[in-house]
Protein backbone atom coordinates (compact mmCIF):
# COMPACT_ATOMS: atom_id res chain seq x y z
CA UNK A 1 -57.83 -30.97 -4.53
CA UNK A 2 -58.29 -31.05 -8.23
CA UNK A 3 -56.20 -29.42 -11.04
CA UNK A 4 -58.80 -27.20 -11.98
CA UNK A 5 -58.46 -25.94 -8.05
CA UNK A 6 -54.79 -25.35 -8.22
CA UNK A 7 -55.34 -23.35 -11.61
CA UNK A 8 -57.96 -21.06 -9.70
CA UNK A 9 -55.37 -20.55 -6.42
CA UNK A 10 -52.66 -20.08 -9.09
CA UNK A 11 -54.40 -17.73 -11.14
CA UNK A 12 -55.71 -15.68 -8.02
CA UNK A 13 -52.19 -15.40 -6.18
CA UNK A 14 -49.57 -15.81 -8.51
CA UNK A 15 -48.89 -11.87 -9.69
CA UNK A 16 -49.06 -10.22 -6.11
CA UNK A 17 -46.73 -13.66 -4.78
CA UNK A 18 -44.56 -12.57 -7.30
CA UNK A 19 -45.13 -8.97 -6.62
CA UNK A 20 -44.44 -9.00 -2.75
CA UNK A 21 -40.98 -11.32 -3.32
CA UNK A 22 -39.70 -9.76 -6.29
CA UNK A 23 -39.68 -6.63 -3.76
CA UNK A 24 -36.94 -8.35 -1.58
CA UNK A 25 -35.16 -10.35 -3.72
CA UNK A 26 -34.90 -7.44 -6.88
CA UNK A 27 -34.93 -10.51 -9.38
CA UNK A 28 -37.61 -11.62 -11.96
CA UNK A 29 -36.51 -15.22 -12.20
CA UNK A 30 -35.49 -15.98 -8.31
CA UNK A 31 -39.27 -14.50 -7.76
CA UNK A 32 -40.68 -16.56 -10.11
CA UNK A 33 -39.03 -20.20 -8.86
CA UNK A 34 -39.37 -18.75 -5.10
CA UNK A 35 -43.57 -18.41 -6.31
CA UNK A 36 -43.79 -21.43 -8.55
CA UNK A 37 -42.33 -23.32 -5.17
CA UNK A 38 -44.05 -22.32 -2.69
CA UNK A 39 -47.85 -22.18 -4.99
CA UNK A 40 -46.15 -25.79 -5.24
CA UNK A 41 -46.07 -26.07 -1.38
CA UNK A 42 -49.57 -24.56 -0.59
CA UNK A 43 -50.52 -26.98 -3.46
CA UNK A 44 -49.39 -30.14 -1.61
CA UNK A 45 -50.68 -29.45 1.80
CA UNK A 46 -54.21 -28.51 0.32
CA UNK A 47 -53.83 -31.91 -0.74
CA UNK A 48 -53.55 -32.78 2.97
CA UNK A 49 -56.21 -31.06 4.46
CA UNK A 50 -58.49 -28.04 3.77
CA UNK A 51 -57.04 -24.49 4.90
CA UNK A 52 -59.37 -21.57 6.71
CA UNK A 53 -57.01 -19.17 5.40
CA UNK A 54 -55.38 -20.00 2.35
CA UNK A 55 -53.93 -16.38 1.27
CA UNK A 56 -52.31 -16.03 4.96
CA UNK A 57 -50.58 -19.68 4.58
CA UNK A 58 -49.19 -18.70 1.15
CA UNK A 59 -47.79 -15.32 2.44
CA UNK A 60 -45.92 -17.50 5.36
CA UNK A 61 -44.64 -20.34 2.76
CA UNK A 62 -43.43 -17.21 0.63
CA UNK A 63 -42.13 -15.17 3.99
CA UNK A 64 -40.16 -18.20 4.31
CA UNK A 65 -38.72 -19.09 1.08
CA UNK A 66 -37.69 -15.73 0.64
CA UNK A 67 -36.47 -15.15 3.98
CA UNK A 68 -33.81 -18.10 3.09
CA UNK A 69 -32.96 -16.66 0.16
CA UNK A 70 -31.91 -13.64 1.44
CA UNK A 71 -30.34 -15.19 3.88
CA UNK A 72 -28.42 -17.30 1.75
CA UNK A 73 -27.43 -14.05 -0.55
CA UNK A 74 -26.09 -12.22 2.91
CA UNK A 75 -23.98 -15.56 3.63
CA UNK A 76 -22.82 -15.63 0.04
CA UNK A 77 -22.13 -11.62 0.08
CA UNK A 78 -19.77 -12.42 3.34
CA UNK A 79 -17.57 -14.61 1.79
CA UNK A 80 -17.28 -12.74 -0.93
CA UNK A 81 -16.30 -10.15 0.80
CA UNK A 82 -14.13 -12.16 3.27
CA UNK A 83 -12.58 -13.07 0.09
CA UNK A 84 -12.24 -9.68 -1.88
CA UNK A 85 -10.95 -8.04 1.59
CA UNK A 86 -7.53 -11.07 1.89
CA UNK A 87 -6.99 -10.62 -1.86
CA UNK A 88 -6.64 -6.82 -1.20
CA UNK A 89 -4.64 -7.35 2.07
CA UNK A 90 -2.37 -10.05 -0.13
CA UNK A 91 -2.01 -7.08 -3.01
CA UNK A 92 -1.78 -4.55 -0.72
CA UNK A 93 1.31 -5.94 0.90
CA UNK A 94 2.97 -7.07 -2.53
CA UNK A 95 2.68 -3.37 -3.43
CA UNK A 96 4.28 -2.30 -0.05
CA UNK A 97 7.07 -4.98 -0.66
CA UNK A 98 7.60 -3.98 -3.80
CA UNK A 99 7.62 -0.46 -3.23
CA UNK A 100 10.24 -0.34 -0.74
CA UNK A 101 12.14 -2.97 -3.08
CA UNK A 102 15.63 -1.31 -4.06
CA UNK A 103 17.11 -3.59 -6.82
CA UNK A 104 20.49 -1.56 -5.68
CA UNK A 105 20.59 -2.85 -2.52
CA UNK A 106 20.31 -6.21 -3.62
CA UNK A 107 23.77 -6.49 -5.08
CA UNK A 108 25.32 -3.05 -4.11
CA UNK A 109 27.65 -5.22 -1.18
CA UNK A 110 28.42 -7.80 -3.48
CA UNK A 111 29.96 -5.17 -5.99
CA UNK A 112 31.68 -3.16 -3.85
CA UNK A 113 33.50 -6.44 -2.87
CA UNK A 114 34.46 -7.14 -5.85
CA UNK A 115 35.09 -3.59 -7.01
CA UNK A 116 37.11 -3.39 -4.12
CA UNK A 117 39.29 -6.63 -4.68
CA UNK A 118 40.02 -5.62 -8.09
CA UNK A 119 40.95 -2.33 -7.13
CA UNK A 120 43.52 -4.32 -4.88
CA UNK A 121 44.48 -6.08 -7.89
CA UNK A 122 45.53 -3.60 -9.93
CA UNK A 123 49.36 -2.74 -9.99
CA UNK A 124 50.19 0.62 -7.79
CA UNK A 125 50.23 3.48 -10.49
CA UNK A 126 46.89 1.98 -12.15
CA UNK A 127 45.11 2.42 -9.20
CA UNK A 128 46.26 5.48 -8.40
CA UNK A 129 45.67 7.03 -11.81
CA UNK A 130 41.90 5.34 -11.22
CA UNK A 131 41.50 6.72 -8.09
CA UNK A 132 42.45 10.63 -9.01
CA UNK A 133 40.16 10.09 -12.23
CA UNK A 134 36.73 8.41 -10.79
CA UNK A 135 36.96 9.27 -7.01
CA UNK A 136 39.02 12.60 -6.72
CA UNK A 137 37.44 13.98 -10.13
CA UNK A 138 40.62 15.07 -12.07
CA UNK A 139 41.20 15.43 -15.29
CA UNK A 140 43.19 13.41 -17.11
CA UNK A 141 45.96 16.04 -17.85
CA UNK A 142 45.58 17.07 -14.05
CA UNK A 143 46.46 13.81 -13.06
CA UNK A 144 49.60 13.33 -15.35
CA UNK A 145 51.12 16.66 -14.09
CA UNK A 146 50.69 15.66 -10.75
CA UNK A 147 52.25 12.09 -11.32
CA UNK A 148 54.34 13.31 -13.80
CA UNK A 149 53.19 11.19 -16.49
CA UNK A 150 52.02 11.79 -20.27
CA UNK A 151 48.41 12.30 -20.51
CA UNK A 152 48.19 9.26 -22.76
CA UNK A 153 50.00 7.47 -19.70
CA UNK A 154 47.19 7.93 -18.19
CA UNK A 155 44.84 7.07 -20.78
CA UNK A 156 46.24 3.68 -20.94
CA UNK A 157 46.14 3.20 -17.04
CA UNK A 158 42.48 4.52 -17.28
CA UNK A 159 41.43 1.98 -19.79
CA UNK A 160 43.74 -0.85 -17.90
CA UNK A 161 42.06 -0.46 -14.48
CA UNK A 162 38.51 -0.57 -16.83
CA UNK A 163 39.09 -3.90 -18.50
CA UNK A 164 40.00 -5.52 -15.04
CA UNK A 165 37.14 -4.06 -13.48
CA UNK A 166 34.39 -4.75 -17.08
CA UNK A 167 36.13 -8.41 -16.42
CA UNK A 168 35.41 -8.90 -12.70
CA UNK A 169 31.62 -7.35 -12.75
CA UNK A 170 31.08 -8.91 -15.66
CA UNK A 171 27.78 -10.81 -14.59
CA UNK A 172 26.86 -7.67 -12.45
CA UNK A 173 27.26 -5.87 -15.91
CA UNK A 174 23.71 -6.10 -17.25
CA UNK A 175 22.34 -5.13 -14.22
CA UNK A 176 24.19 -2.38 -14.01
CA UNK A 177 23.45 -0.86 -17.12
CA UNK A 178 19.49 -2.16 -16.62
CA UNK A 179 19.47 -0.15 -13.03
C-alpha cells in the first residue's frame, strides 16, 4: 500500500467518516481525531492484506471508535453526576443545619445561670426593686410607693442590680447585643 493509495482512500472517505461520527459525538475536533485514527487503522491493516470491502471495514473501525467514546462520555457524565448529586446532598444538609440553627439556644442556659446567680447576689431590696421593674413591669414611681421608697431610691437600685448583672454577662455581652 503506497502513499499515493492512502491519499485516494483518504480523500474518498474522509468527509462522510467525519460526517457519520460528528453525528454522535456533536464535536468537530473529537470527529476529526476519531477519523484521522481510524483512516489511520484501515491504513495499517491494508498494509496487511488487501480488503474486499474497504468502505464496510472503515464504517466498523469508526462504529467502534466512536462507540468508546461515547461510552467513555456516559462513564464520565456518571461521575459527574455522582459527584454534583453528594455536593448537593453535603449543601443541602448544611442549609438544613443551619436553618434550624438558633444562636439563642446556644447560650440562653448558660445566661440564665448566671443571670440567675447574680440575681441571688444582689442584696434583698435591689432585687426586689429589679424584679417589680423588668419582670412585673412597674414603673419606677409604682414601685417606690409600693416599697415606700423615693423614686430616685429606686433609680439607684435599678442601676445597682445593672452594673452587677453588665459585670457578670460581660463576655455574653456582645452577643447579646449582636442577637
Amino acid at each position: 500500500m503506497t502513499m499515493q493509495n492512502f491519499n485516494q482512500i483518504y480523500t474518498e472517505y474522509y468527509k462522510k467518516s467525519f460526517l457519520f461520527v460528528k453525528s454522535y459525538v456533536h464535536d468537530d475536533i473529537i470527529a476529526e481525531d476519531i477519523v484521522s485514527e481510524s483512516l489511520i487503522k484501515l491504513w495499517e491493516k491494508l498494509k496487511e492484506s488487501p480488503l474486499d470491502n474497504i468502505k464496510s471495514f472503515l464504517f466498523t473501525i469508526l462504529r467502534n471508535a466512536t462507540l468508546d467514546h461515547l461510552k467513555h462520555q456516559e462513564v464520565k457524565q456518571k461521575a459527574l453526576k455522582d459527584i454534583h448529586k453528594n455536593l448537593n446532598d453535603e449543601l443541602q444538609l448544611r442549609l438544613s443545619v443551619l436553618e434550624s440553627y438558633d444562636p439563642t439556644d446556644m447560650f440562653s442556659s448558660e445566661i440564665q445561670e448566671i443571670f440567675q446567680k447574680t440575681l441571688k447576689s444582689l442584696p434583698p431590696k435591689t432585687r426586689q426593686v429589679l424584679e417589680m421593674s423588668r419582670f412585673d413591669f412597674k414603673s419606677n414611681k409604682e414601685i417606690a410607693e409600693e416599697l415606700d421608697i423615693s423614686v430616685k431610691g429606686v433609680e439607684y437600685h435599678i442601676s445597682i442590680a445593672l452594673k452587677e448583672l453588665r459585670k457578670s454577662l460581660s463576655d455574653y455581652l456582645p452577643i447579646l447585643f449582636f442577637l
